[in-house]
N, C-alpha and C. Protein backbone atom coordinates (compact mmCIF):
# COMPACT_ATOMS: atom_id res chain seq x y z
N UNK A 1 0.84 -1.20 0.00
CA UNK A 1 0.00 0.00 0.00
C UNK A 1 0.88 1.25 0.00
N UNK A 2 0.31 2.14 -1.10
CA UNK A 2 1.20 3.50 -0.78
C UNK A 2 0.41 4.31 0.36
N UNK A 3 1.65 5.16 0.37
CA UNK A 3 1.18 6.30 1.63
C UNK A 3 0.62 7.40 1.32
N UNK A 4 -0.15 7.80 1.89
CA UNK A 4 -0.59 9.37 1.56
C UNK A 4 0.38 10.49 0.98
N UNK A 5 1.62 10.58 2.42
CA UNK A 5 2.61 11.06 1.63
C UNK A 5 3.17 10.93 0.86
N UNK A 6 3.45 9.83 0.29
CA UNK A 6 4.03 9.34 -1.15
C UNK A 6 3.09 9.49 -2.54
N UNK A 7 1.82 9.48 -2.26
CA UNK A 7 0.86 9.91 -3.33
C UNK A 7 0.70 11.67 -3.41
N UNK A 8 0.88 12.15 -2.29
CA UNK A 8 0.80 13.65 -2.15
C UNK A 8 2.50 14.18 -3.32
N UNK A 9 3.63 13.90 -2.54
CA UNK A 9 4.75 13.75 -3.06
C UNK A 9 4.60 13.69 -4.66
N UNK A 10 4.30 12.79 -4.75
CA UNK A 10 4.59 11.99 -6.36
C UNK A 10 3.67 13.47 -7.45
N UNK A 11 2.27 13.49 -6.63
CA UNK A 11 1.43 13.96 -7.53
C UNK A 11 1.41 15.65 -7.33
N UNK A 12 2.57 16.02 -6.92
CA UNK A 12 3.02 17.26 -6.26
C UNK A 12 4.15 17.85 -7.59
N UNK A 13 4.90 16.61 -7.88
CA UNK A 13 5.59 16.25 -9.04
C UNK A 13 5.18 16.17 -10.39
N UNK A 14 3.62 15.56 -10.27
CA UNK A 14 3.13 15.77 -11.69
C UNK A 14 2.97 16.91 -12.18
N UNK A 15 2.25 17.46 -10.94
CA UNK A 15 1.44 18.91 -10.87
C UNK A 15 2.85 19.94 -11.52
N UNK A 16 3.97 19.92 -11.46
CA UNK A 16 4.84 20.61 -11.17
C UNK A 16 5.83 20.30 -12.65
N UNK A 17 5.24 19.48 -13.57
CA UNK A 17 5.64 18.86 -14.92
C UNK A 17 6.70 18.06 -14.96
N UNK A 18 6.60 17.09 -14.24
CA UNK A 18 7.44 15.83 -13.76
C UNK A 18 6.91 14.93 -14.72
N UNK A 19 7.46 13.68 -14.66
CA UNK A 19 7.30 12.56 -15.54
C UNK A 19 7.85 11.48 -14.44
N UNK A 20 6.75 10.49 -14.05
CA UNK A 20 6.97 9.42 -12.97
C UNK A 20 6.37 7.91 -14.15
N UNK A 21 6.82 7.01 -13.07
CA UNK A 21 6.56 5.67 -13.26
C UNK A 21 5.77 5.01 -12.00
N UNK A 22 4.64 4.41 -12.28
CA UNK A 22 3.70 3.94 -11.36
C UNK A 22 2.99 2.37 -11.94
N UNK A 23 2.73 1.56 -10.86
CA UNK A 23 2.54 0.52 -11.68
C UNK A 23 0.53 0.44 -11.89
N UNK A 24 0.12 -0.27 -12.83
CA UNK A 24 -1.39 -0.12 -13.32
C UNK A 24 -1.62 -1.87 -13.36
N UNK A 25 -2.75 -1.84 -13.89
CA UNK A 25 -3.54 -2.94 -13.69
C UNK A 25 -2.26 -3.94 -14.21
N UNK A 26 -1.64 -4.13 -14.91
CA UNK A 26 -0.90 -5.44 -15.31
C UNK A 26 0.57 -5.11 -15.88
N UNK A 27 1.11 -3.55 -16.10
CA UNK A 27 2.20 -3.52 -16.44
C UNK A 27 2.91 -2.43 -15.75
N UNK A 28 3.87 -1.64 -15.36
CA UNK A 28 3.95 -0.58 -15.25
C UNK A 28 4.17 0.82 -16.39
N UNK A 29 3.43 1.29 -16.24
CA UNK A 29 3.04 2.65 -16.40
C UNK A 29 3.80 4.11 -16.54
N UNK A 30 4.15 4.86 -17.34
CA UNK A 30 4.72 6.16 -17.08
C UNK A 30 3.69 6.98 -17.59
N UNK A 31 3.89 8.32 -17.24
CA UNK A 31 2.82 9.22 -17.21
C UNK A 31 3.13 10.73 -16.89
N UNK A 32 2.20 11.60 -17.03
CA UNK A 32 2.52 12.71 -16.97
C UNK A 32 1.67 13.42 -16.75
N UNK A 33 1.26 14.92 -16.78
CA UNK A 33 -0.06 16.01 -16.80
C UNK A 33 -0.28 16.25 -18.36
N UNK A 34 -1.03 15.66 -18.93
CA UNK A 34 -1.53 15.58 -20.39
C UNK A 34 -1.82 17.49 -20.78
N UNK A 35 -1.69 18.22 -20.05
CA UNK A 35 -1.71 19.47 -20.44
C UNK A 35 -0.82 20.60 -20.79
N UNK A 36 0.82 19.52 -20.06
CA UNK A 36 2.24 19.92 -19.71
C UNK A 36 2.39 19.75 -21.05
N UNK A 37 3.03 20.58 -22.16
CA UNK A 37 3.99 19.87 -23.08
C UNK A 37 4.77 19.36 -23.36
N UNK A 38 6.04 20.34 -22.67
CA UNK A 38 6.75 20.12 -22.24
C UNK A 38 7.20 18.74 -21.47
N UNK A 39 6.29 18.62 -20.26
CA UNK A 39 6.44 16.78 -19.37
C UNK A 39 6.05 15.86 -20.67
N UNK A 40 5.25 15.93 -21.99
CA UNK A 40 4.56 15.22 -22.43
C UNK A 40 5.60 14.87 -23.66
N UNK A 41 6.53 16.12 -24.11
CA UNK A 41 7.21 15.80 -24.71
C UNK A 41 8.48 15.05 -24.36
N UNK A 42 9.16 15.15 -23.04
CA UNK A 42 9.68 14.27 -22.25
C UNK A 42 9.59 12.58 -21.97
N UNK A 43 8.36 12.73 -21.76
CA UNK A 43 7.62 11.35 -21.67
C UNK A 43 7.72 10.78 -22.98
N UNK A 44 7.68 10.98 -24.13
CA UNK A 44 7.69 10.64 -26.02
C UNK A 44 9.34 10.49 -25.86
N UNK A 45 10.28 11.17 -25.34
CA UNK A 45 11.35 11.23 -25.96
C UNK A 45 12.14 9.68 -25.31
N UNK A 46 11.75 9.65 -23.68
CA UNK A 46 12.10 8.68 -22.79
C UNK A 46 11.79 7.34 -23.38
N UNK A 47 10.38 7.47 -24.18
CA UNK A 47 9.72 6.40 -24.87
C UNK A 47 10.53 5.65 -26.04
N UNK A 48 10.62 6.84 -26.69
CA UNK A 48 10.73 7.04 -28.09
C UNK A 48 10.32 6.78 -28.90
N UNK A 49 9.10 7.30 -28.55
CA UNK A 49 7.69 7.59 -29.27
C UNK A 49 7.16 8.34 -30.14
N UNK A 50 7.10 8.29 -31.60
CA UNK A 50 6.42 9.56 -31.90
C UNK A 50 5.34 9.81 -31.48
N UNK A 51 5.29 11.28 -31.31
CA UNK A 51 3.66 12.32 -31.27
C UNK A 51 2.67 11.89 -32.15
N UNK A 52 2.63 11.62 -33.15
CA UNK A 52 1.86 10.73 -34.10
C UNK A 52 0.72 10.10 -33.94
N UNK A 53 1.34 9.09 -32.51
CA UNK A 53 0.81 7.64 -32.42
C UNK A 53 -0.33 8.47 -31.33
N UNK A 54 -0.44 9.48 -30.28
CA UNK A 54 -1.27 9.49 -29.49
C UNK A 54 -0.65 8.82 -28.64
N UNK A 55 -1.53 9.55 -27.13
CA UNK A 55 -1.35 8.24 -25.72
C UNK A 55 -2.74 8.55 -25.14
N UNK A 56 -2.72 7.15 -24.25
CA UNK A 56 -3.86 6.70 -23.83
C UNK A 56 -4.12 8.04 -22.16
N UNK A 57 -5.17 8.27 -21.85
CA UNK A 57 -5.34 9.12 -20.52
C UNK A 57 -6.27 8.07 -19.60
N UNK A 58 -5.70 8.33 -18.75
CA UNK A 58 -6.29 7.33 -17.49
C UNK A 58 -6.96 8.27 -16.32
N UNK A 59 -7.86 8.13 -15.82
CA UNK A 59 -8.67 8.38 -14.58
C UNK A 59 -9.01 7.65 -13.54
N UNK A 60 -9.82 8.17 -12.56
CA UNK A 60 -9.62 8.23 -11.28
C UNK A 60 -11.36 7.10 -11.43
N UNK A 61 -12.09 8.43 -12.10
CA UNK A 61 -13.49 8.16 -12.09
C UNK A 61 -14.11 8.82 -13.88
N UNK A 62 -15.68 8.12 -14.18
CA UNK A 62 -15.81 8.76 -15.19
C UNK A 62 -16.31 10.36 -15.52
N UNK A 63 -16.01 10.56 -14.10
CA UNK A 63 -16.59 12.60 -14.07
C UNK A 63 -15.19 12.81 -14.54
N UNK A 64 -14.30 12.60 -14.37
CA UNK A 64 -12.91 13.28 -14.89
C UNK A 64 -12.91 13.35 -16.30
N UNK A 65 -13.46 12.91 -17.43
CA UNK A 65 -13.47 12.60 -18.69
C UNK A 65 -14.96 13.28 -19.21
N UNK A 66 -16.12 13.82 -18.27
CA UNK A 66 -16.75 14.44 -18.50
C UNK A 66 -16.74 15.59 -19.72
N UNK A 67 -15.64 16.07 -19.84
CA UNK A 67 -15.68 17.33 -20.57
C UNK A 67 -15.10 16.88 -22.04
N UNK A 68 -15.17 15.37 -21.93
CA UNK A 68 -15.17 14.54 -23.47
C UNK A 68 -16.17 13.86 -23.41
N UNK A 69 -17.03 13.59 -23.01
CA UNK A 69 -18.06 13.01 -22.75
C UNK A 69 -19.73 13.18 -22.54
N UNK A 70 -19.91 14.46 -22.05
CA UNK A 70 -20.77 14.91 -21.59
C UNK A 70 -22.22 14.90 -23.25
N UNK A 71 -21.51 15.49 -24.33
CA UNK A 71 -22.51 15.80 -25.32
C UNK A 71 -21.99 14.30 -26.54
N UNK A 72 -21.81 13.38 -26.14
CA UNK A 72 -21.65 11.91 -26.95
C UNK A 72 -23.41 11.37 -26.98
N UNK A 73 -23.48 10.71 -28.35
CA UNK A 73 -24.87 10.03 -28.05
C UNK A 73 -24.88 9.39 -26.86
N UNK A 74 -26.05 9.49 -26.42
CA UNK A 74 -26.57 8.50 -25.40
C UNK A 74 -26.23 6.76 -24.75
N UNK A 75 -26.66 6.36 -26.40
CA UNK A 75 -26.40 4.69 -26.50
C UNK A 75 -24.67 4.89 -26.51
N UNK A 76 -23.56 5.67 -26.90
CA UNK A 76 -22.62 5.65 -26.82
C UNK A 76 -21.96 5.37 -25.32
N UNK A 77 -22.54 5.88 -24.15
CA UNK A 77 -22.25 5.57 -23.00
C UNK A 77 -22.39 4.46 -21.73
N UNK A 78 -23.40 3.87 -22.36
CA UNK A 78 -23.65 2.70 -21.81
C UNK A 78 -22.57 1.29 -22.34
N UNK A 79 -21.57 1.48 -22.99
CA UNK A 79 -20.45 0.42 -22.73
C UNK A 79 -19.30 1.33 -21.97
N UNK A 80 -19.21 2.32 -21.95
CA UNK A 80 -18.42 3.13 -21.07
C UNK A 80 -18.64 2.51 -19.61
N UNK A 81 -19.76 3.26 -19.31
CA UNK A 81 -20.61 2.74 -18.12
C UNK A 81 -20.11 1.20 -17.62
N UNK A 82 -20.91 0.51 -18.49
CA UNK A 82 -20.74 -0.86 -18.33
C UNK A 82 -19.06 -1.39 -17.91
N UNK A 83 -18.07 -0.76 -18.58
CA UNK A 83 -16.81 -1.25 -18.51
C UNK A 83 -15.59 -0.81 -17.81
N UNK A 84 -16.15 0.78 -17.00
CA UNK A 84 -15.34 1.24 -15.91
C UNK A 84 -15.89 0.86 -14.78
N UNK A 85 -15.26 1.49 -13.60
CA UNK A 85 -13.33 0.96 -13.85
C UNK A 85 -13.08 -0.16 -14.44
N UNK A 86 -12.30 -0.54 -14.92
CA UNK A 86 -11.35 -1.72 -15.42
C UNK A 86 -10.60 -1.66 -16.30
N UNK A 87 -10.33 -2.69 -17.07
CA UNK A 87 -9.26 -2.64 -17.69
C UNK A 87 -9.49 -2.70 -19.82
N UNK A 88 -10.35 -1.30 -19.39
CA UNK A 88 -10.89 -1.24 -20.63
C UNK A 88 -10.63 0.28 -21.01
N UNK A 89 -10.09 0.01 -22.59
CA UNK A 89 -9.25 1.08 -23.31
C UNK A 89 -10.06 1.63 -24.10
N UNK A 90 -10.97 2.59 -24.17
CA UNK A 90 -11.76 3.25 -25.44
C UNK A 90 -11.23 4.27 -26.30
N UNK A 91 -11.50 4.08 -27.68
CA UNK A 91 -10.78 5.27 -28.44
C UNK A 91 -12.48 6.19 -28.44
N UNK A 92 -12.16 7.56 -27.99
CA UNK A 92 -13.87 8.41 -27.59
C UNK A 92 -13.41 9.23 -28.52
N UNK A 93 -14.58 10.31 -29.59
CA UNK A 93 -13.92 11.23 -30.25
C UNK A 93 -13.70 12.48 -29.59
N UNK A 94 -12.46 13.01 -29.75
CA UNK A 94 -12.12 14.48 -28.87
C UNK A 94 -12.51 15.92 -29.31
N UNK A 95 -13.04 15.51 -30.42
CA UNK A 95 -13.61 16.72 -30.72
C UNK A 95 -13.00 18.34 -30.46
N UNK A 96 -11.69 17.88 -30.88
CA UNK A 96 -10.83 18.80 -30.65
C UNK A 96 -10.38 19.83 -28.84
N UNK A 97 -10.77 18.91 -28.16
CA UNK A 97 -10.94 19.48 -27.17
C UNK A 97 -9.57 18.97 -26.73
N UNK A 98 -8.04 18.74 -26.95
CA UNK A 98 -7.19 18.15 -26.61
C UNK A 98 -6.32 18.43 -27.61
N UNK A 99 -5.27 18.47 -26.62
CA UNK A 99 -4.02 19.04 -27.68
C UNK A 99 -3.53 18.23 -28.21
N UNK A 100 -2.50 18.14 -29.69
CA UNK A 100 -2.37 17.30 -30.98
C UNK A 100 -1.07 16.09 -29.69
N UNK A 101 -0.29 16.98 -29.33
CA UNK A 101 0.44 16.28 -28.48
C UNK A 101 0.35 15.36 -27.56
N UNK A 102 -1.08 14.91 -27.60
CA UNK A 102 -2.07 13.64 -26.88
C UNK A 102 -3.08 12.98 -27.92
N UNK A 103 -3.20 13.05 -28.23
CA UNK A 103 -4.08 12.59 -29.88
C UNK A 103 -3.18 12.45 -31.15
N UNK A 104 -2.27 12.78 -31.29
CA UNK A 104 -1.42 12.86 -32.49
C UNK A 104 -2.27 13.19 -33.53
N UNK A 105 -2.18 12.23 -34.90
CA UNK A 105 -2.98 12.21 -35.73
C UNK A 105 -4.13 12.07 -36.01
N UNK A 106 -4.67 11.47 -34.84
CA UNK A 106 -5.99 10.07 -34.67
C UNK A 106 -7.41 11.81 -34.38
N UNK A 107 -8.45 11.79 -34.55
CA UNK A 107 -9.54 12.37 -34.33
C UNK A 107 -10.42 11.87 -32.91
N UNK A 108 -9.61 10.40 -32.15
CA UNK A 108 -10.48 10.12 -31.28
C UNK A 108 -8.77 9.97 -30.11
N UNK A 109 -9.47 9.90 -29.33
CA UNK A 109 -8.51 9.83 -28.01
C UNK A 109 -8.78 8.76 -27.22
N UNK A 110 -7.55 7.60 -26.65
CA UNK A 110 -7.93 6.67 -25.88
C UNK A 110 -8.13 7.28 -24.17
N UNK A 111 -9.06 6.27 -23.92
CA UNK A 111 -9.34 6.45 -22.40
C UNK A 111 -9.94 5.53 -21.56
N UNK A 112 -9.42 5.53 -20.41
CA UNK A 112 -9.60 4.26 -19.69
C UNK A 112 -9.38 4.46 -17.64
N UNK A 113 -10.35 4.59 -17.47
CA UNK A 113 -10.69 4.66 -15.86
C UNK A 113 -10.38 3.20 -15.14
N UNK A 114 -9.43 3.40 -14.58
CA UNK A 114 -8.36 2.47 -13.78
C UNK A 114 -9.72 1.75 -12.73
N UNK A 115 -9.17 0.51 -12.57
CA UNK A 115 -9.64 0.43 -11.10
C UNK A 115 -8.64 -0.25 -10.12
N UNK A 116 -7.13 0.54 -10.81
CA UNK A 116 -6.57 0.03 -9.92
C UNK A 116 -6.10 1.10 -8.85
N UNK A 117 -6.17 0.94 -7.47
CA UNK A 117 -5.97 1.47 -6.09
C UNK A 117 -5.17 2.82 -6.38
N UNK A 118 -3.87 2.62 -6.54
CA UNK A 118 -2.72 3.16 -6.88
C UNK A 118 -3.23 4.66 -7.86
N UNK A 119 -3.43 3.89 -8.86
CA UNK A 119 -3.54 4.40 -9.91
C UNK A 119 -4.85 5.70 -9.69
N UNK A 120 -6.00 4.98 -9.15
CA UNK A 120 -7.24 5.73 -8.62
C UNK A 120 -6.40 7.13 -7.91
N UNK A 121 -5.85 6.49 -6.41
CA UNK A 121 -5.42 7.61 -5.69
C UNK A 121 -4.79 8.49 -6.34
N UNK A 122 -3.55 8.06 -6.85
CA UNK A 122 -3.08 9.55 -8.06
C UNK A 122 -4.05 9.96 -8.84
N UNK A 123 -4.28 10.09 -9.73
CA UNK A 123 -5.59 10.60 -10.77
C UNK A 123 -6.13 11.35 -8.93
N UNK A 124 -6.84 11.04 -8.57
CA UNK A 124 -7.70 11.52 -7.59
C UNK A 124 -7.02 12.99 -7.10
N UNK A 125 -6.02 13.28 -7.10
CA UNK A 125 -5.15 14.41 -6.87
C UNK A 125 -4.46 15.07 -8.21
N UNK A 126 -4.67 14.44 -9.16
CA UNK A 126 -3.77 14.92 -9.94
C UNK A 126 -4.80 15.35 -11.35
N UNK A 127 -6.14 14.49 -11.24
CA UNK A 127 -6.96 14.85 -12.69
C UNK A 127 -6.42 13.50 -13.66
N UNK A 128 -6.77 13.31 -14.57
CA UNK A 128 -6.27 12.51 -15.71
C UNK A 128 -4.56 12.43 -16.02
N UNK A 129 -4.45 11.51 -16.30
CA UNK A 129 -2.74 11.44 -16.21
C UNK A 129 -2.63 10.87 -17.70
N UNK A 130 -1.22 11.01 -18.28
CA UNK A 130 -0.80 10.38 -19.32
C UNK A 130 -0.53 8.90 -19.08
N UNK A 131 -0.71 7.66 -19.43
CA UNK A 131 -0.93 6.40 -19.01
C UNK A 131 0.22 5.67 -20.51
N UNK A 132 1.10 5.19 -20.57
CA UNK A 132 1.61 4.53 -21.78
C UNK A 132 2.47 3.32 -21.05
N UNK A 133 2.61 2.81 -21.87
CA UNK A 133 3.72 1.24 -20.86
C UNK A 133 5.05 2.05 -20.38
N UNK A 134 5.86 1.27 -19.52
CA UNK A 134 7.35 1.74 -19.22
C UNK A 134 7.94 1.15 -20.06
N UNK A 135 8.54 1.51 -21.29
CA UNK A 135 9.26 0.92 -21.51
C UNK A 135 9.85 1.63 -23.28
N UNK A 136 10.98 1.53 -23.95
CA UNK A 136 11.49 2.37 -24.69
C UNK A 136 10.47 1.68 -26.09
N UNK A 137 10.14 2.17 -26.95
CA UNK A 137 9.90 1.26 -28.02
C UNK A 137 10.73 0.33 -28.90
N UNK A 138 9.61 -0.78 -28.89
CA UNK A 138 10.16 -1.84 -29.32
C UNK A 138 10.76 -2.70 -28.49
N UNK A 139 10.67 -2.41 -26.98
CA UNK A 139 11.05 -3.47 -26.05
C UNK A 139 10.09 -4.21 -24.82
N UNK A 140 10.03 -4.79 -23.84
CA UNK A 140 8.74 -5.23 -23.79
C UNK A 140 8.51 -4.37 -22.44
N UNK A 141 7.11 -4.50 -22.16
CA UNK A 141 6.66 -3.49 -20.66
C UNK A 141 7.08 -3.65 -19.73
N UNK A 142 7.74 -3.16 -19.33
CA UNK A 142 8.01 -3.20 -17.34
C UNK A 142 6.97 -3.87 -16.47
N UNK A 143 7.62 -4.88 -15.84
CA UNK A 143 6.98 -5.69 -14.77
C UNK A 143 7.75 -5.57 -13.40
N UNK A 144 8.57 -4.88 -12.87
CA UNK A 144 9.16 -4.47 -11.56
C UNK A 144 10.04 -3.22 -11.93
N UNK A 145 10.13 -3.07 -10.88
CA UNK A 145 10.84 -1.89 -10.55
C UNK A 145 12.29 -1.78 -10.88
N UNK A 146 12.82 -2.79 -11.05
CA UNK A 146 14.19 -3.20 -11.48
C UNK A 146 14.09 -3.11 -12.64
N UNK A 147 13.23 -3.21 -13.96
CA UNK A 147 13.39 -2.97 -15.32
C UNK A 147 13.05 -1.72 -15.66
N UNK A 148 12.76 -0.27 -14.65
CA UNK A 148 11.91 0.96 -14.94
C UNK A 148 13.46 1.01 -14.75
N UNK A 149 13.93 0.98 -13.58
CA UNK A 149 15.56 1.53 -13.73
C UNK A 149 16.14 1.25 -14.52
N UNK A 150 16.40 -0.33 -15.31
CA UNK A 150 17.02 -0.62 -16.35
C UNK A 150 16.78 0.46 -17.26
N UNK A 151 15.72 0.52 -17.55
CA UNK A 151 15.04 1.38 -18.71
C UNK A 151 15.52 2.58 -19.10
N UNK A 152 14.64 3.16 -17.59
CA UNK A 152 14.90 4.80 -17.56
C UNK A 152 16.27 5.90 -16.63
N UNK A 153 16.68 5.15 -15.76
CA UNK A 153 17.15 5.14 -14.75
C UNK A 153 16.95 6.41 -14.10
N UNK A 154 17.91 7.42 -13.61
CA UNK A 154 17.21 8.49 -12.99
C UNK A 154 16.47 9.90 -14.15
N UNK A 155 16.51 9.20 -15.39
CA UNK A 155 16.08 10.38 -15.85
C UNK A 155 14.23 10.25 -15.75
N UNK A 156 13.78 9.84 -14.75
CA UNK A 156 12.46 10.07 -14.47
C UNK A 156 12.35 10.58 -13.02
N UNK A 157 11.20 11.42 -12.98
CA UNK A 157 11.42 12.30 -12.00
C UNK A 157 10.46 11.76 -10.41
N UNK A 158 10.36 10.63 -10.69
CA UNK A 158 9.62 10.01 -9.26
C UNK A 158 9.02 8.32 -10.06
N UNK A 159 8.77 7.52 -8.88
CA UNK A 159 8.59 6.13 -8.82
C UNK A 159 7.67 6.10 -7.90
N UNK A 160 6.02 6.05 -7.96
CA UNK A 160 5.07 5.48 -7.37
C UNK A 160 5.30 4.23 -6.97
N UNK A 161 5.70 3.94 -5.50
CA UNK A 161 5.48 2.46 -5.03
C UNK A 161 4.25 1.64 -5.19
N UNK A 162 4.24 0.53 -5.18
CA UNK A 162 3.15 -0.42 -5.16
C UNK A 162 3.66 -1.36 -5.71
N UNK A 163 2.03 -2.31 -5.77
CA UNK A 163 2.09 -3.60 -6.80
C UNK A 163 1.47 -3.63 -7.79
N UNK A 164 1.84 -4.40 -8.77
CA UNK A 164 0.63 -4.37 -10.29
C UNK A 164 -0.24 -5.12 -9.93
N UNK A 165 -1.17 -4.65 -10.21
CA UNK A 165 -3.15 -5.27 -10.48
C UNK A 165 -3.06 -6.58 -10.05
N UNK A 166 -2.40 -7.34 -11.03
CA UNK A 166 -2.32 -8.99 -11.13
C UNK A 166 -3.10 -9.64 -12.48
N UNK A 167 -3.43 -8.40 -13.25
CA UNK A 167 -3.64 -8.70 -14.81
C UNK A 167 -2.44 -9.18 -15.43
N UNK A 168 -2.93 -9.83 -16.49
CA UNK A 168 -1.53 -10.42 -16.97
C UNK A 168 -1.48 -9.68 -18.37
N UNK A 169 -2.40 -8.90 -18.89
CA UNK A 169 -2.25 -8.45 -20.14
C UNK A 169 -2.85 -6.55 -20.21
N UNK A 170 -1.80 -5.89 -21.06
CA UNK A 170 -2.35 -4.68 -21.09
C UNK A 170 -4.22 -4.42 -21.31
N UNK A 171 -4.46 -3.45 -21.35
CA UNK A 171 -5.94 -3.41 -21.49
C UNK A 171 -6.79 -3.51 -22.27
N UNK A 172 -7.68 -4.38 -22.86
CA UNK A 172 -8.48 -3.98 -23.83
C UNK A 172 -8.56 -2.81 -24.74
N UNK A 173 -8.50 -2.91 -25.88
CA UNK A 173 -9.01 -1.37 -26.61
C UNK A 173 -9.92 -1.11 -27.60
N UNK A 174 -10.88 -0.62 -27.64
CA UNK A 174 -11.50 -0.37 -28.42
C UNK A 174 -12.24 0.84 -29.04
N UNK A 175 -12.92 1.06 -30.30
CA UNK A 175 -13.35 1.96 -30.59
C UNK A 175 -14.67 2.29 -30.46
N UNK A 176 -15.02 3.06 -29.85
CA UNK A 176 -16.60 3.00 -29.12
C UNK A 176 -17.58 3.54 -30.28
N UNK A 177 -17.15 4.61 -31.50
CA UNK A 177 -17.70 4.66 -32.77
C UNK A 177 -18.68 3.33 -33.30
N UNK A 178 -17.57 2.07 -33.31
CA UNK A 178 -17.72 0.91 -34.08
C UNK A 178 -17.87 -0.57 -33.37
N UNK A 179 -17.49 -0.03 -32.18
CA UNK A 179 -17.36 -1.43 -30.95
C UNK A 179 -15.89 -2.37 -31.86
N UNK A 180 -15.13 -2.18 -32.88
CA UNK A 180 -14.24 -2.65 -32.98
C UNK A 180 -12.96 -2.91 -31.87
N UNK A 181 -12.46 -4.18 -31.59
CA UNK A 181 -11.19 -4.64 -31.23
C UNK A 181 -10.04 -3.96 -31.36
N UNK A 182 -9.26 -3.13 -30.91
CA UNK A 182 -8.01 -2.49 -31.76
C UNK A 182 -6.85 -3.34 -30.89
N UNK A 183 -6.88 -3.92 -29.33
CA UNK A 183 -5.93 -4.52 -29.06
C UNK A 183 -6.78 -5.80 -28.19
N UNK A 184 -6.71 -6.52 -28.20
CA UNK A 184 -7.11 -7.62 -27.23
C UNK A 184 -7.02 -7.68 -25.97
N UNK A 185 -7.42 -7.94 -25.13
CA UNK A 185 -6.67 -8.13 -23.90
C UNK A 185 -5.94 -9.41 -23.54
């Protein structure tokens, strides 16, 4: 279990355009304040990621995503509904309400309300976070804390303690437009 102070700490850091590593339902996680550019462009470079591809935003609860959400058809929200928290990835359209540097190319934006502990409590202080695997591209996701250092080593600016979920596979994804599959779980 993390500590208050260590969630206060960490998300004191986000707030402040840090770039941390925290672990999520089945892999660990890096992340950022999706509003920072700057942290966001950090987070892409650590990756080595293009801006292109988009990253996924994670929450606390589904009021945090409200202000992408609020004017969607109706029938559109009831698999939302149905599938938070967990470990379900929706591509929602953003309707331009989000900067290119979180959406890249794409017209819809992924999103996905955690239900994991950890993950909840940050978001809960911090708003929506940048959510992408730990790990550089093209190599595989971080599963302890010993491969975020391999990885990244101190060039990340804080390490959320905990444990992962106990999922064994990243999250579902899909496109809520079409109910299409884009990753399996």
């Amino acid at each position: 279990m993390v500590s208050q102070w260590q969630l206060q700490r960490v998300a004191r850091i986000v707030k402040a355009g840090g770039v941390i590593a925290y672990p999520t339902e089945a892999v660990w996680g890096v992340g950022c304040d999706p509003w920072n550019a700057d942290a966001v462009e950090r987070l892409l470079a650590l990756k080595q990621r293009p801006v292109e591809k988009g990253l996924i935003l994670v929450a606390a609860e589904r009021a945090q995503f409200d202000f992408l959400l609020d004017d969607l058809p109706v029938d559109w929200l009831a698999p939302l509904e149905d599938s938070w928290p967990g470990p379900n990835t929706w591509l929602v359209p953003h309707q331009g309400r989000l900067p290119a540097w979180i959406t890249g190319r794409h017209d819809s934006v992924a999103l996905r309300v955690s239900d994991h502990p950890g993950v909840q409590a940050l978001c809960r202080l911090t708003g929506p976070l940048v959510s992408t695997s730990a790990n550089p591209a093209g190599r595989p996701a971080a599963r302890s804390r010993l491969r975020i250092a391999q990885y990244f080593g101190a060039r990340l600016d804080a390490v959320l303690g905990g444990e992962l979920g106990g999922r064994r596979n990243p999250s579902l994804i899909r496109d809520l437009r079409t109910g299409a599959v884009l990753r399996p779980s």
